[in-house]
C-alpha atoms as a PDB file:
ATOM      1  CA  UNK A   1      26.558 -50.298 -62.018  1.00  0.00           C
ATOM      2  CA  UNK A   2      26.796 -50.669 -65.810  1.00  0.00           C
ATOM      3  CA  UNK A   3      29.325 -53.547 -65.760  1.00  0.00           C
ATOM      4  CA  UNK A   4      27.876 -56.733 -66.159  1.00  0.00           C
ATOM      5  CA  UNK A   5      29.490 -60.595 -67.026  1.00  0.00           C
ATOM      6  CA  UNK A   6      32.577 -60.247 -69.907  1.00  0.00           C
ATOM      7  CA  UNK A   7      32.375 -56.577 -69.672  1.00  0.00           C
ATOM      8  CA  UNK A   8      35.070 -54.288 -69.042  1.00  0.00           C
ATOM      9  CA  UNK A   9      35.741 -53.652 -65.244  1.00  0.00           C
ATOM     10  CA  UNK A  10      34.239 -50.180 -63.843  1.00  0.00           C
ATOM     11  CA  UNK A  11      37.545 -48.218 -62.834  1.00  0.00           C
ATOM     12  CA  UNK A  12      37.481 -46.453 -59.797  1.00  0.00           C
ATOM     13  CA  UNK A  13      39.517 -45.507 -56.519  1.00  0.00           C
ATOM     14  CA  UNK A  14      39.748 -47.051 -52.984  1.00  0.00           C
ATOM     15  CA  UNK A  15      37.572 -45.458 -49.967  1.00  0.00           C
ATOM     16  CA  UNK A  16      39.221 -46.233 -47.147  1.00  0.00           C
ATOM     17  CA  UNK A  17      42.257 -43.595 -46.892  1.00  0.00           C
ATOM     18  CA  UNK A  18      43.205 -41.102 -48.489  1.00  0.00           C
ATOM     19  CA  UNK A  19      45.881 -42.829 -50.677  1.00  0.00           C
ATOM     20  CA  UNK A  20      43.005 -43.008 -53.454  1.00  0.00           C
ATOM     21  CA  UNK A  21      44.291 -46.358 -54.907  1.00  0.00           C
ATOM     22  CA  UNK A  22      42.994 -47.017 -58.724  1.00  0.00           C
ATOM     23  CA  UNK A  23      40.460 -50.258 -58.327  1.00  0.00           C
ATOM     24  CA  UNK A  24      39.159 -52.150 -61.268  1.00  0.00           C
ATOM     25  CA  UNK A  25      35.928 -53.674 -60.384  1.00  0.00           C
ATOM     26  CA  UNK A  26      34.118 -56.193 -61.726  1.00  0.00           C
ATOM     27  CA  UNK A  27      30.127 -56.710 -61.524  1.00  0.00           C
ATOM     28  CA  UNK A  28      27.355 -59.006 -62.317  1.00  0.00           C
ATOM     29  CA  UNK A  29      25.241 -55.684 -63.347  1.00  0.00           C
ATOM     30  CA  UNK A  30      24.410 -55.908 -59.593  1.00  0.00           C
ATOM     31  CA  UNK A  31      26.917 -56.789 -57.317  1.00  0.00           C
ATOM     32  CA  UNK A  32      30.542 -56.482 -56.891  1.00  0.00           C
ATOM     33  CA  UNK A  33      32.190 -59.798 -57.729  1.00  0.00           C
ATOM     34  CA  UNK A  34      35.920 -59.192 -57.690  1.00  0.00           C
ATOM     35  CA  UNK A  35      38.390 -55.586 -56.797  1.00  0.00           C
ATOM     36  CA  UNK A  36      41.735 -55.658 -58.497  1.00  0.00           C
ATOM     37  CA  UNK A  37      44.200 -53.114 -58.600  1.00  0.00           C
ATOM     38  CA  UNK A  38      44.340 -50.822 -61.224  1.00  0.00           C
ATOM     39  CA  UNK A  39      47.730 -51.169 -63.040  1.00  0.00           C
ATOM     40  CA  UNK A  40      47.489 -47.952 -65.208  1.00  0.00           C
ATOM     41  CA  UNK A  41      46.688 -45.811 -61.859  1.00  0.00           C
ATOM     42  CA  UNK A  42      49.580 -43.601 -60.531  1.00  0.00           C
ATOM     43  CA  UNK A  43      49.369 -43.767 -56.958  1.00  0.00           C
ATOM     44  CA  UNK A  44      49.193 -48.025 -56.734  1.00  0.00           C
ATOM     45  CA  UNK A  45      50.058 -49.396 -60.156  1.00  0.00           C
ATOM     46  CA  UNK A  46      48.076 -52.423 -59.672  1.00  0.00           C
ATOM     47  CA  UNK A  47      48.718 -53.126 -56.197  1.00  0.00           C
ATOM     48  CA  UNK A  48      46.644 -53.369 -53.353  1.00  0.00           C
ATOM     49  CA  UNK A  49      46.730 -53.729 -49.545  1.00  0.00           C
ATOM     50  CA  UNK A  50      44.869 -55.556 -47.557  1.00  0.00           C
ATOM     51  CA  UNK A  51      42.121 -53.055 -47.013  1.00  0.00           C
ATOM     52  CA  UNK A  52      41.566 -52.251 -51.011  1.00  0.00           C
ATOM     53  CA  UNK A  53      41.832 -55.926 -51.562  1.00  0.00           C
ATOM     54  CA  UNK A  54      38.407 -56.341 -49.238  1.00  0.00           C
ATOM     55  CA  UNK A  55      36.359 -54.060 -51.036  1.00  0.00           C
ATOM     56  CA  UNK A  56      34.569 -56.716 -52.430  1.00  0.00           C
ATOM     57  CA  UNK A  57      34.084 -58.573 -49.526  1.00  0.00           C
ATOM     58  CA  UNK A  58      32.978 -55.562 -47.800  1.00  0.00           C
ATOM     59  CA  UNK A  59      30.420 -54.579 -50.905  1.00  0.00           C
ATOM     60  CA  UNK A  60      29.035 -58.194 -50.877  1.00  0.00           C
ATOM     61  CA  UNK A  61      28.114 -58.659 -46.559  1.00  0.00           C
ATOM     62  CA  UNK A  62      24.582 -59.475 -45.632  1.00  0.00           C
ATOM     63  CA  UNK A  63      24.663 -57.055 -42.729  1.00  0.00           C
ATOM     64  CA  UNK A  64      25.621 -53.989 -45.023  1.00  0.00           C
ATOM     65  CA  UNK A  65      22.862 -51.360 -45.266  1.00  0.00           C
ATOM     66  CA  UNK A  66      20.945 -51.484 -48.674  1.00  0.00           C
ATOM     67  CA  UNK A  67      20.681 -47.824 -49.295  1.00  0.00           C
ATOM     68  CA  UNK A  68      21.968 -44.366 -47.134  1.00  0.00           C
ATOM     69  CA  UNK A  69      18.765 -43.326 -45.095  1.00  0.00           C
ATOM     70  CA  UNK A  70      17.344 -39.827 -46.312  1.00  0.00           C
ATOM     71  CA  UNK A  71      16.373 -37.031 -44.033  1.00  0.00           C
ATOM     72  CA  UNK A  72      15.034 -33.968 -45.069  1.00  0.00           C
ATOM     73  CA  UNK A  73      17.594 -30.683 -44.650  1.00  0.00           C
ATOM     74  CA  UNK A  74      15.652 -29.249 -41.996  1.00  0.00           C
ATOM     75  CA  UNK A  75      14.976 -32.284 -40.347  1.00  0.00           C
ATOM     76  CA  UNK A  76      19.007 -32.709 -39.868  1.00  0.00           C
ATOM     77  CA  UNK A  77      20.019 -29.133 -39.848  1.00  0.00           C
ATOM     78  CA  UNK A  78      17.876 -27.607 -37.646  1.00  0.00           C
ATOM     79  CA  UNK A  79      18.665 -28.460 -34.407  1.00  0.00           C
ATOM     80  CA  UNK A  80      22.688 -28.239 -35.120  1.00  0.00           C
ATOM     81  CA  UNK A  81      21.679 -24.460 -36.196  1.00  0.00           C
ATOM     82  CA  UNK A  82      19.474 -24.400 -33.089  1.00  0.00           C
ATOM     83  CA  UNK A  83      22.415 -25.067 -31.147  1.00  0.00           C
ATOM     84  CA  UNK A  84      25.014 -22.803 -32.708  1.00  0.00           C
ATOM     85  CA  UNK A  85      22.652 -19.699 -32.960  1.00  0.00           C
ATOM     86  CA  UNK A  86      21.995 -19.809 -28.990  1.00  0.00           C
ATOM     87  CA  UNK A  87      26.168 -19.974 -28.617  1.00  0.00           C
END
């Protein structure tokens, strides 16, 4: 994330419905310190429920995953194709 302290917060939208919620979010240059609403988005104007207001929290726990896991495509897609050709 490019944000970093007395920087402008990264503007964004919320991932947990399909609302998409404007977030403002504000970073050390690594983590995610605080998630505010967006007051100049559309669909919130600033506000947040409960779930947008614990992005931050959610970004910042010790049990989250540090990156996606990679898997090569034909690793992953063969045996769904496997399956579906023999159909």
């Amino acid at each position: 994330m490019a944000a970093g302290p007395g920087s402008e917060p990264v503007r964004t939208v919320g991932s947990y419905c399909g609302v998409g919620c404007g977030l403002a979010v504000e970073t050390d240059g690594r983590q995610v310190r605080k998630v505010s609403g967006d007051k100049a988005h559309p669909a919130n104007g600033g506000r947040l429920c409960t779930k947008g207001a614990t992005h931050a929290d959610m970004m910042a726990r010790s049990s989250r995953s540090p990156a996606a896991k990679r898997w090569p495509w034909c690793a992953s897609g063969s045996p769904a194709a496997t399956r579906s050709l023999k159909r």
